[in-house]
Protein backbone atom coordinates (compact mmCIF):
# COMPACT_ATOMS: atom_id res chain seq x y z
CA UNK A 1 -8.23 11.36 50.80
CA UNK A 2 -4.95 12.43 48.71
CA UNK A 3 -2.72 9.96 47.67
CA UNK A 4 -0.08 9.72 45.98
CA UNK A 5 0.58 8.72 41.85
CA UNK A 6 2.55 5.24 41.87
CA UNK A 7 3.42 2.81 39.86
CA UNK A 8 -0.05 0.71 40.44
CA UNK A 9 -1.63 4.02 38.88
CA UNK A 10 0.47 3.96 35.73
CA UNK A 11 0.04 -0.32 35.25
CA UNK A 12 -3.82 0.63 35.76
CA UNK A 13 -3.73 3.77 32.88
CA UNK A 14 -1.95 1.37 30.31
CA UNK A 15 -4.27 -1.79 31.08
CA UNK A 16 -7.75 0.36 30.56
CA UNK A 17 -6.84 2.60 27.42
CA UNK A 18 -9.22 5.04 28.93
CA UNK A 19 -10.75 5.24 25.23
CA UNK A 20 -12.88 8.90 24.95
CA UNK A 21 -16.36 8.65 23.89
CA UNK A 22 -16.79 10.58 20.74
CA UNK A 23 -19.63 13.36 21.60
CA UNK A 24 -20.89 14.98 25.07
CA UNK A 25 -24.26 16.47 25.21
CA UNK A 26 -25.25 19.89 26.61
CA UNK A 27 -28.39 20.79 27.83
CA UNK A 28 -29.40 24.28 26.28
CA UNK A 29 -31.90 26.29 28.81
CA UNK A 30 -33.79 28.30 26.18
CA UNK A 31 -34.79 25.46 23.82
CA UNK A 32 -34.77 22.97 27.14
CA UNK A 33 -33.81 20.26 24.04
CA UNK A 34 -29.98 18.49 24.75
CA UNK A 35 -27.45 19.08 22.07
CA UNK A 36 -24.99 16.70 20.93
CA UNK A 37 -21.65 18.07 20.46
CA UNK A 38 -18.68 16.11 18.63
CA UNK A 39 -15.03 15.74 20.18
CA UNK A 40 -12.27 17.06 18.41
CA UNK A 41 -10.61 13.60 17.42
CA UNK A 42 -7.33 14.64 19.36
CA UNK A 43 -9.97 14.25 22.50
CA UNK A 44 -10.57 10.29 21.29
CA UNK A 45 -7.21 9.33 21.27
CA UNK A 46 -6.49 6.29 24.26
CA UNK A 47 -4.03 7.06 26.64
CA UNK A 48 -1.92 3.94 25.94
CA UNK A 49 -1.39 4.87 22.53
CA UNK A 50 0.14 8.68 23.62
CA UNK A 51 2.86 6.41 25.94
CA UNK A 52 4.01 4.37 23.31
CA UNK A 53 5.81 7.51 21.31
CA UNK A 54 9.46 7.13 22.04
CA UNK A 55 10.14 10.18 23.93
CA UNK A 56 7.14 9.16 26.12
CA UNK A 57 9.06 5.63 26.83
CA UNK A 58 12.38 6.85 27.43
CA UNK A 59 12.04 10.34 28.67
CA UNK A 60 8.60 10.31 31.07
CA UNK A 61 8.04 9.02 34.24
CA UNK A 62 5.75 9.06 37.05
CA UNK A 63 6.33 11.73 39.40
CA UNK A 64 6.51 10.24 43.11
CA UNK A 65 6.72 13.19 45.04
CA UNK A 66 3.18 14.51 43.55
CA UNK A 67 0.19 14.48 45.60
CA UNK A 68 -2.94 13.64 43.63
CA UNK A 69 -6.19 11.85 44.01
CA UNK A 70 -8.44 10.85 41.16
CA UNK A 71 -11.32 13.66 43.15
CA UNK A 72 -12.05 16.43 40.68
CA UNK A 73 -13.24 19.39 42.77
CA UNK A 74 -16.17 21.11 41.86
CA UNK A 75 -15.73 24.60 41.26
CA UNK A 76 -18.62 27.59 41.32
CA UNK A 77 -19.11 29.60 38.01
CA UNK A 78 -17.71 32.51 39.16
CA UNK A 79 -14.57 30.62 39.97
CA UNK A 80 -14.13 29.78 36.54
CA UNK A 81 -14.87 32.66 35.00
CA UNK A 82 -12.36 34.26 37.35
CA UNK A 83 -9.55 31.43 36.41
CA UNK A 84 -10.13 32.24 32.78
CA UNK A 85 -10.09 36.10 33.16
CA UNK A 86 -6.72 35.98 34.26
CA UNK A 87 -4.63 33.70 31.46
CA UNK A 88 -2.59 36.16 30.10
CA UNK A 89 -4.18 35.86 26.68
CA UNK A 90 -5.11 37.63 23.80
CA UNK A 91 -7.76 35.47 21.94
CA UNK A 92 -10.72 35.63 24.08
CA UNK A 93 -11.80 33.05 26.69
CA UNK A 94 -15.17 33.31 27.68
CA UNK A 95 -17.10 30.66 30.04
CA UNK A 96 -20.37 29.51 29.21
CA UNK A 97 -21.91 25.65 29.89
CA UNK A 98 -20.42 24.21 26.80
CA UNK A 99 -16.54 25.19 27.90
CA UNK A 100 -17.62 24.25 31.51
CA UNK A 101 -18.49 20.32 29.86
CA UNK A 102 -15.11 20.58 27.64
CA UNK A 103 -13.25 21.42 30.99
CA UNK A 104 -15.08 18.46 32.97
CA UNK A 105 -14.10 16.17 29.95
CA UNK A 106 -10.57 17.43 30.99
CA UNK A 107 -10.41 16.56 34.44
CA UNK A 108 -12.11 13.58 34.66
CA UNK A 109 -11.96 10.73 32.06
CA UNK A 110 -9.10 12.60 29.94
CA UNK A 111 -7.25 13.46 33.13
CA UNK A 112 -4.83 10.87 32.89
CA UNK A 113 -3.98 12.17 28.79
CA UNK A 114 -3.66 15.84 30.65
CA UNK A 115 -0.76 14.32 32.65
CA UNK A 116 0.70 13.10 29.79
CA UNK A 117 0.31 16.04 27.92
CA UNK A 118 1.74 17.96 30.73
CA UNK A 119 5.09 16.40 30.56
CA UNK A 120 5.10 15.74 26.75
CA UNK A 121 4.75 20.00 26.53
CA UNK A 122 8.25 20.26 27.60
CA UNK A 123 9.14 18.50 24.74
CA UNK A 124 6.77 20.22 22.39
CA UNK A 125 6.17 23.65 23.68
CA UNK A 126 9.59 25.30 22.90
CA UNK A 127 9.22 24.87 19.43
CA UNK A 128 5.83 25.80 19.26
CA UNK A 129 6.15 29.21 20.74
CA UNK A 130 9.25 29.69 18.60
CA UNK A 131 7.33 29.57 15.09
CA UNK A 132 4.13 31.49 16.85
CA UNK A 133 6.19 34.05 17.55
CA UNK A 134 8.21 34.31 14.36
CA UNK A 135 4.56 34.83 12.54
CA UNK A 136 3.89 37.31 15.41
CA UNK A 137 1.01 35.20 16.86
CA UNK A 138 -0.54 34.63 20.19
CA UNK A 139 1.45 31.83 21.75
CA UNK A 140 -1.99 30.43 23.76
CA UNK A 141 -2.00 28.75 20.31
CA UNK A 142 0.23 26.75 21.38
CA UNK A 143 -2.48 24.52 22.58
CA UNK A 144 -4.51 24.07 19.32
CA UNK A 145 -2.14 20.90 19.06
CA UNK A 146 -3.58 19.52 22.32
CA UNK A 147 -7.18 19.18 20.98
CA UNK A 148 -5.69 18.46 17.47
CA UNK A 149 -3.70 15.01 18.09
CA UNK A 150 -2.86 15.39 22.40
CA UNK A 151 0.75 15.86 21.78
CA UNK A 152 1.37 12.19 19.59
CA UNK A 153 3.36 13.19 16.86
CA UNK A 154 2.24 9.73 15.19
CA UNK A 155 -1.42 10.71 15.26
CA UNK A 156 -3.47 10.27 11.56
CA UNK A 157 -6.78 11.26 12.03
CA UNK A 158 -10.07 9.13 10.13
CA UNK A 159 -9.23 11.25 6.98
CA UNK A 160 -5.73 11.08 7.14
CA UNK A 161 -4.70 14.29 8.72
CA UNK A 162 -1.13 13.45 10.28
CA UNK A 163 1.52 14.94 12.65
CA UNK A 164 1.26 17.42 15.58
CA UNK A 165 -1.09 20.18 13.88
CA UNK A 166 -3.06 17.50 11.87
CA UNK A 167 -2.34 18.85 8.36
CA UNK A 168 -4.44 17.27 5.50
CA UNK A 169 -2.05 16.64 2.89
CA UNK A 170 -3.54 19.08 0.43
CA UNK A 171 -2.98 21.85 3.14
CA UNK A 172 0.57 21.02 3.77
CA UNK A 173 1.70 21.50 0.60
CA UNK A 174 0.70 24.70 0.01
CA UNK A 175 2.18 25.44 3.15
CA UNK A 176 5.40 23.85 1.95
CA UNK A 177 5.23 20.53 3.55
CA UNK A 178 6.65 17.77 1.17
CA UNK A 179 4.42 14.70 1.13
CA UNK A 180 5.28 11.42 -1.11
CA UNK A 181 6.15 7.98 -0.69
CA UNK A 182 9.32 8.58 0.86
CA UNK A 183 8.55 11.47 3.06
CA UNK A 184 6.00 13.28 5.58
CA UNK A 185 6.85 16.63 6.45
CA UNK A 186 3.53 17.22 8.09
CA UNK A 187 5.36 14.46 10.85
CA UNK A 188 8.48 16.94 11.60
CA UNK A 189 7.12 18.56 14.87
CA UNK A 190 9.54 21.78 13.58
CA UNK A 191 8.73 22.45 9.43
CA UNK A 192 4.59 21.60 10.23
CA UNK A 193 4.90 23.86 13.56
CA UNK A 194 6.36 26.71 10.90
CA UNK A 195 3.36 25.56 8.17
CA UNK A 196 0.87 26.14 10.87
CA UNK A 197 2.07 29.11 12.26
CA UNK A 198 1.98 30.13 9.03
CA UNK A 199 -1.48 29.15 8.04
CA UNK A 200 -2.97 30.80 10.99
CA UNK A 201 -1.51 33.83 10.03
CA UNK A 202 -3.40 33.62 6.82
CA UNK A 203 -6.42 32.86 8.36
CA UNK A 204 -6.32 35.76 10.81
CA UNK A 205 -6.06 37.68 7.41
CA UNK A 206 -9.39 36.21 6.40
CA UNK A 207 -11.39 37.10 9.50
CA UNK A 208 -9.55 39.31 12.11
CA UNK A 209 -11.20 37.41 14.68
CA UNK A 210 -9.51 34.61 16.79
CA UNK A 211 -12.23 32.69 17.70
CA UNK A 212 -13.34 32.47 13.95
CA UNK A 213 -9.62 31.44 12.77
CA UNK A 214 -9.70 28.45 15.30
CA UNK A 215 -12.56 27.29 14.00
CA UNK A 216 -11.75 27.69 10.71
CA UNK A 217 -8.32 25.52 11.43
CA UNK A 218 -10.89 22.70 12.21
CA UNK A 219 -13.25 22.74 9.46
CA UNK A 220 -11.89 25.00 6.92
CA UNK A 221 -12.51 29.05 5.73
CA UNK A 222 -15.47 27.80 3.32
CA UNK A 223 -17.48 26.47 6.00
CA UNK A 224 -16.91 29.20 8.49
CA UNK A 225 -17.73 31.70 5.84
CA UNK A 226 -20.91 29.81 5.11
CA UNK A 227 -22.13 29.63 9.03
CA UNK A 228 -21.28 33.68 8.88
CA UNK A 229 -23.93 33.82 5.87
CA UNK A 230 -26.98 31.25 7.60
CA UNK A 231 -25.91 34.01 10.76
CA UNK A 232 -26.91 36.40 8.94
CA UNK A 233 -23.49 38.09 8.37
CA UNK A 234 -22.25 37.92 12.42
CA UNK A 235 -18.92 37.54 12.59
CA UNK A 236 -18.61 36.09 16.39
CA UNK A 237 -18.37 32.78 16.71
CA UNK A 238 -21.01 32.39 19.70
CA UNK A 239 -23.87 33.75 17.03
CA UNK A 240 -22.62 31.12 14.36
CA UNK A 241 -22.20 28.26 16.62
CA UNK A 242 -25.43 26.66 15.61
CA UNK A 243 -24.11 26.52 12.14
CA UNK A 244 -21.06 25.32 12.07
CA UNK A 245 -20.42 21.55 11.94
CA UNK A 246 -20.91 19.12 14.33
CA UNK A 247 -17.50 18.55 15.65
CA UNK A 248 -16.49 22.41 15.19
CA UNK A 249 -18.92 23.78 17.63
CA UNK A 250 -16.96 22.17 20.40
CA UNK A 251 -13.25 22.82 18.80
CA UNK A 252 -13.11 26.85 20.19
CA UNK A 253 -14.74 25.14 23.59
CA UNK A 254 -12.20 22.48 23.86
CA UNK A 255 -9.11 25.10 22.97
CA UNK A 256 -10.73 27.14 25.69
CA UNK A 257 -10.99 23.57 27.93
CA UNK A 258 -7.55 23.52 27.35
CA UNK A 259 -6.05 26.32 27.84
CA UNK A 260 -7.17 26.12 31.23
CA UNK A 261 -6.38 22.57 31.85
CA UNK A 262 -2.72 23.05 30.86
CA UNK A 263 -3.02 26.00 33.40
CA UNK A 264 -5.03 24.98 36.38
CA UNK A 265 -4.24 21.52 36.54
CA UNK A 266 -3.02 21.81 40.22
CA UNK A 267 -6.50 22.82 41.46
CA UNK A 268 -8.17 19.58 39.90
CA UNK A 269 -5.59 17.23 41.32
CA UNK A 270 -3.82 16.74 38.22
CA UNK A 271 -0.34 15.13 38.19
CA UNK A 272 1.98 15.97 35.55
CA UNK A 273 4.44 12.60 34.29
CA UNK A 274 7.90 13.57 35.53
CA UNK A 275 9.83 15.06 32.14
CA UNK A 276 13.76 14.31 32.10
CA UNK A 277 14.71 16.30 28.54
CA UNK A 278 16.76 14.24 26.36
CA UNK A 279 20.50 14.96 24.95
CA UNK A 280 20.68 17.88 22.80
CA UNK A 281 20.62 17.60 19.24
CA UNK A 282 22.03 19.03 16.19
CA UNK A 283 21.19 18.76 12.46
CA UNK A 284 23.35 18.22 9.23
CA UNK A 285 21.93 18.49 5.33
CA UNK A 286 22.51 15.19 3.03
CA UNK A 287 23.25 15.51 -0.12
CA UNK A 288 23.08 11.80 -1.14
CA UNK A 289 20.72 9.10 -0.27
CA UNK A 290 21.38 7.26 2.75
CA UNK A 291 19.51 4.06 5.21
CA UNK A 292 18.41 4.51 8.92
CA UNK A 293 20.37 1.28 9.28
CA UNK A 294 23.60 2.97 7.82
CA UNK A 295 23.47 5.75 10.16
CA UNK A 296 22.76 3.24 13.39
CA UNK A 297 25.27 0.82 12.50
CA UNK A 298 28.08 3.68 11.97
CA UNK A 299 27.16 6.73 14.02
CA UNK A 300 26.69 4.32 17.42
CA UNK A 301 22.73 5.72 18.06
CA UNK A 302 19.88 4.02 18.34
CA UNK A 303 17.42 2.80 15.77
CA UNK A 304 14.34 3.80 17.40
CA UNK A 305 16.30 7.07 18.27
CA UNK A 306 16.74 8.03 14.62
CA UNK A 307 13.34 6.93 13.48
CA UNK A 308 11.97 9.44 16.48
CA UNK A 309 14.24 12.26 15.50
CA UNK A 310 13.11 12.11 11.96
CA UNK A 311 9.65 11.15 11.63
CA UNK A 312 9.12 13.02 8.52
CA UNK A 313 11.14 9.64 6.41
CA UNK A 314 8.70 7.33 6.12
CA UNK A 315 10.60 4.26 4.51
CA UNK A 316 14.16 4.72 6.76
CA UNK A 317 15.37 6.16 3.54
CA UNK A 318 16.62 9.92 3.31
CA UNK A 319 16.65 10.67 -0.07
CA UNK A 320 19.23 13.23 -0.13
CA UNK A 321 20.24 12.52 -3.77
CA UNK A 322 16.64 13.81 -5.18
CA UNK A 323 17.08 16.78 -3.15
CA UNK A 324 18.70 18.03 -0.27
CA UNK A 325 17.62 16.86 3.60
CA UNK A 326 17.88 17.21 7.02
CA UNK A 327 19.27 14.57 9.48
CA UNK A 328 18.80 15.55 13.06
CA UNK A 329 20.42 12.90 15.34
CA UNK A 330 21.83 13.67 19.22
CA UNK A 331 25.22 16.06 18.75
CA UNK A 332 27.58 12.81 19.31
CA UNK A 333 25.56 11.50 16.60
CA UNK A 334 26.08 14.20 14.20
CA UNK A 335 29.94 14.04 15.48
CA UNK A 336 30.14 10.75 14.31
CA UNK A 337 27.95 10.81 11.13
CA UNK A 338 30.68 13.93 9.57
CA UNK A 339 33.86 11.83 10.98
CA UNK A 340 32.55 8.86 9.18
CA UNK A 341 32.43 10.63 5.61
CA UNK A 342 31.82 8.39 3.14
CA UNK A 343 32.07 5.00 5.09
CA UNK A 344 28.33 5.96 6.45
CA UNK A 345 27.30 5.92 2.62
CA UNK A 346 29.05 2.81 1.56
CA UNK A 347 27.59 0.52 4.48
CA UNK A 348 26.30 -2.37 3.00
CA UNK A 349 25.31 0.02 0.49
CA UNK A 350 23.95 -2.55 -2.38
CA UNK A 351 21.87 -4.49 0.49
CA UNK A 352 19.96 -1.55 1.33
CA UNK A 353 19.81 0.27 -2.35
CA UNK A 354 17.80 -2.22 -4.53
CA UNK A 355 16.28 0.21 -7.06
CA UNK A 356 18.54 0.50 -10.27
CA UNK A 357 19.29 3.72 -11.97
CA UNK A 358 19.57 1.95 -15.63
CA UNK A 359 18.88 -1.89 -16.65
CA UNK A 360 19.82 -3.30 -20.07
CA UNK A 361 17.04 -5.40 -21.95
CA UNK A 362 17.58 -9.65 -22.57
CA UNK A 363 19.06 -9.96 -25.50
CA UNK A 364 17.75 -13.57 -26.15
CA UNK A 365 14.27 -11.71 -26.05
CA UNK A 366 15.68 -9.57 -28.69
CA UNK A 367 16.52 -12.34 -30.83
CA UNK A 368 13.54 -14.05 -30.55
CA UNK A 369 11.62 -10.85 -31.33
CA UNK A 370 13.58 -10.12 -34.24
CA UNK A 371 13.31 -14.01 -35.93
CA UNK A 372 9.78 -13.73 -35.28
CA UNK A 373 9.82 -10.66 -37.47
CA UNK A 374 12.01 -11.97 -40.07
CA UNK A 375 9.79 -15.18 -40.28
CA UNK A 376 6.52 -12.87 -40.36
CA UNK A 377 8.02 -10.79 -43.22
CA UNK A 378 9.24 -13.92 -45.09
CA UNK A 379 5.62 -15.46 -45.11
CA UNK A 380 3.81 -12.45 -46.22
CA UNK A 381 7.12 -12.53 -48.98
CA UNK A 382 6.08 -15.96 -50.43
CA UNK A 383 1.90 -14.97 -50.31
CA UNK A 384 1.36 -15.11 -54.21
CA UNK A 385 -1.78 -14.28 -56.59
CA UNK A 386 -2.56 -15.30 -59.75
CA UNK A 387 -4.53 -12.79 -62.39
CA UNK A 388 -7.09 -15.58 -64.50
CA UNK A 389 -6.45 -14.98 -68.53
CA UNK A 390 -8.90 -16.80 -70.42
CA UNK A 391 -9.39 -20.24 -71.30
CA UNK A 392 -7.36 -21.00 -68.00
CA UNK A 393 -8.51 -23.78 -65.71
CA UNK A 394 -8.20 -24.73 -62.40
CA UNK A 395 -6.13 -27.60 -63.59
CA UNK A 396 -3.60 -25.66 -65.45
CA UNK A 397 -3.11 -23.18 -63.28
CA UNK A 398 -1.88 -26.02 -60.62
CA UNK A 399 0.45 -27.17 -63.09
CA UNK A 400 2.22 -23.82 -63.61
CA UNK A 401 2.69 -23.31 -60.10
CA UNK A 402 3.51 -26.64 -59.20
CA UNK A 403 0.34 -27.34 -56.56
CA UNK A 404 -2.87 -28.81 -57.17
CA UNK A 405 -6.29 -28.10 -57.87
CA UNK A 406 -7.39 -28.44 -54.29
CA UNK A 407 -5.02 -26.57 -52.88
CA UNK A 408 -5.82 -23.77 -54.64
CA UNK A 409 -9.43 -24.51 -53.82
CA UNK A 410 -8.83 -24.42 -50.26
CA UNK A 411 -7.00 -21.41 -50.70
CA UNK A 412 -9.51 -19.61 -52.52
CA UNK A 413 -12.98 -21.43 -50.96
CA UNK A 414 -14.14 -22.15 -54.39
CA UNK A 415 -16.58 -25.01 -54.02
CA UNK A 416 -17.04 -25.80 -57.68
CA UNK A 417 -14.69 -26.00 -60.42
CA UNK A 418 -15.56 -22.81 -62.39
CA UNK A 419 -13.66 -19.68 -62.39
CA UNK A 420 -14.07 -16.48 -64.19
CA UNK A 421 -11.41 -14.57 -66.21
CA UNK A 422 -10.13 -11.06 -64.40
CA UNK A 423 -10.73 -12.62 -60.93
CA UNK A 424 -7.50 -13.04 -58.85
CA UNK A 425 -6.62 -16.46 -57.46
CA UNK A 426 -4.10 -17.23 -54.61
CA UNK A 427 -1.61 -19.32 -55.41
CA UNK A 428 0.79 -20.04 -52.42
């Protein structure tokens, strides 16, 4: 019986998490043995995490006028195969059991991330297809970030991949991404989509094969290379499967998964969140170092606002004054920001700017130091030996340097009385 998504629906999806298990196993006919396959982590993720990102909050809703039941429809092989035959894609999308599990994974216990990830493409997409197709790329890669982090721009994976496209940091920075303790490129949704295209580019130079470059995204050239060699030199990714990683022989299943999730959605009773696009935005360069809090308190936007539009500033500081940055902010809020001129610099300036450029040393420590010096050098001045001629005694030699004889005992550790001529003997 259809029904339709409400608000009971929605209370339900943030009260159970949903939380993905972490493998699904596939039964292989020829061995008759079941094989475990890992979940790309972006699979794991729990839906109440993807709705607290701040576009999520403010900018998706739940679509009333959809018709949708939680019944996933069972479809016939051929169906599928059909469905995938006609994506207009390059990168080929074959069907075999292991996509046909990825796709169930889809539209059943992930179903409720696929409406999500429905709506959040609006956001998301654009931008996407924009750097594919400045690298001259298929743009059905535009769902690699599905199965990477399912569209949460926050997501850091177990080993500290971040952002969109899940760059290790390592990665990033050869691709140009600036990671350090104030900043996170891999976070901007606009420099890592350019990185990635990028990367996949390079990749494709590697291998000429899509399939192989997808894989390779997930696990890295060095261990795609080495499943080609255990394959005995085959270059398609079906023949290397059994080599590759755990988690990497379902990544080119899940891509496939979701390729035709993101398409076919409709026919499993899938309801995409309702998407209302927020105000435009614009960007401006900074040249100087300035707060979050500055630019809410001045430019009349909001904090959260800011800290969404610039996720790449990890602190709330934008250290323009190191080098030069990029503010984006809604167009009002640029507007503001360049009427403001220096007054958005200035605000409360030495509450929010505690690190100093230059700090002069005590100068009672200096003191100190140097009479501790003086007083060093003055005892080693007034340390004193005397050569022993002969016929001297301990006893006169007391009386020319006005001490006594155990003094210069004590000074000396001489446990007797006798001393020997030649020797040296201190005397202070």
């Amino acid at each position: 019986m259809m029904k339709k998504i409400g608000l009971f629906c929605i209370a339900a999806l943030l009260a159970t998490g949903m939380k993905a298990q972490n493998d699904i196993t596939v039964h292989d006919d020829q061995t008759g043995k079941d094989e475990v396959i890992g979940l790309p982590e972006g699979m794991t993720y729990e839906i109440d995490s993807l709705l607290q990102e701040w576009n999520t909050k403010n900018y998706l809703g739940v679509d009333e006028k959809c018709e949708s039941s939680d019944e996933n429809p069972q479809y016939s092989k051929e169906e599928y195969i059909s469905r995938l035959n006609h994506l207009p894609n390059v990168i080929e999308m074959p069907y075999n059991e292991v996509v046909r599990k990825f796709i169930d994974q889809y539209c059943t216990r992930l179903r409720r991330s696929v409406s999500y990830m429905l709506a959040a493409n609006n956001f998301y997409v654009p931008i996407f297809e924009e750097a594919l197709e400045s690298y001259q790329l298929p743009l059905e890669l535009k769902y690699l970030p599905v199965i990477e982090s399912a569209l949460n721009p926050g997501a850091t994976s177990r080993v500290g991949a971040a952002g969109l496209w899940q760059f290790m940091i390592s990665t990033g920075k050869v691709y140009g991404l600036d990671v350090n303790s104030l900043i996170d490129e891999r976070r901007d949704p606009i420099k890592s989509s350019y990185a990635a295209a990028h990367y996949l580019q390079d990749l494709y130079q590697i291998f000429g094969d899509w399939t192989l470059v997808i894989a390779a995204y997930n696990c890295g050239p060095a261990n795609v290379n080495k499943a080609i060699r255990r394959a005995g030199g085959s270059r398609d990714y079906w023949q290397i499967y059994p080599y590759l990683p755990q988690e990497t022989r379902g990544y080119v299943p899940a891509f496939i998964a979701a390729n035709y999730v993101m398409n076919y959605y409709c026919e499993h009773n899938i309801c995409p969140m309702t998407t209302t696009l927020p105000p435009s935005t614009d960007t401006i360069i900074v040249d100087r170092d300035v707060h979050f809090d500055q630019i809410v308190a001045v430019c009349n936007v909001k904090a959260e606002e800011v800290k969404a539009l610039n996720p790449q500033y990890r602190t709330g500081l934008i250290p323009g004054a190191k080098k030069s940055c990029i503010l984006r902010l809604p167009t009002h809020g640029i507007s503001a920001f360049i009427a403001a001129g220096d007054s958005v610099y200035t605000y409360k300036s030495d509450e929010l700017f505690t690190n100093r450029s230059e700090v002069a040393v005590s100068q009672s420590a200096k003191k100190s130091s140097a009479t501790r010096s003086r007083s060093s050098k003055s005892s080693r001045s007034k340390s004193r030996t005397h050569t022993i001629r002969s016929g001297e005694t301990l006893s006169t030699i007391a009386k020319r340097y006005g001490t006594t004889v155990s003094k210069l005992k004590r000074l000396n550790g001489i446990k007797g009385t006798s001393i020997r001529a030649g020797k040296k003997l201190k005397v202070r």
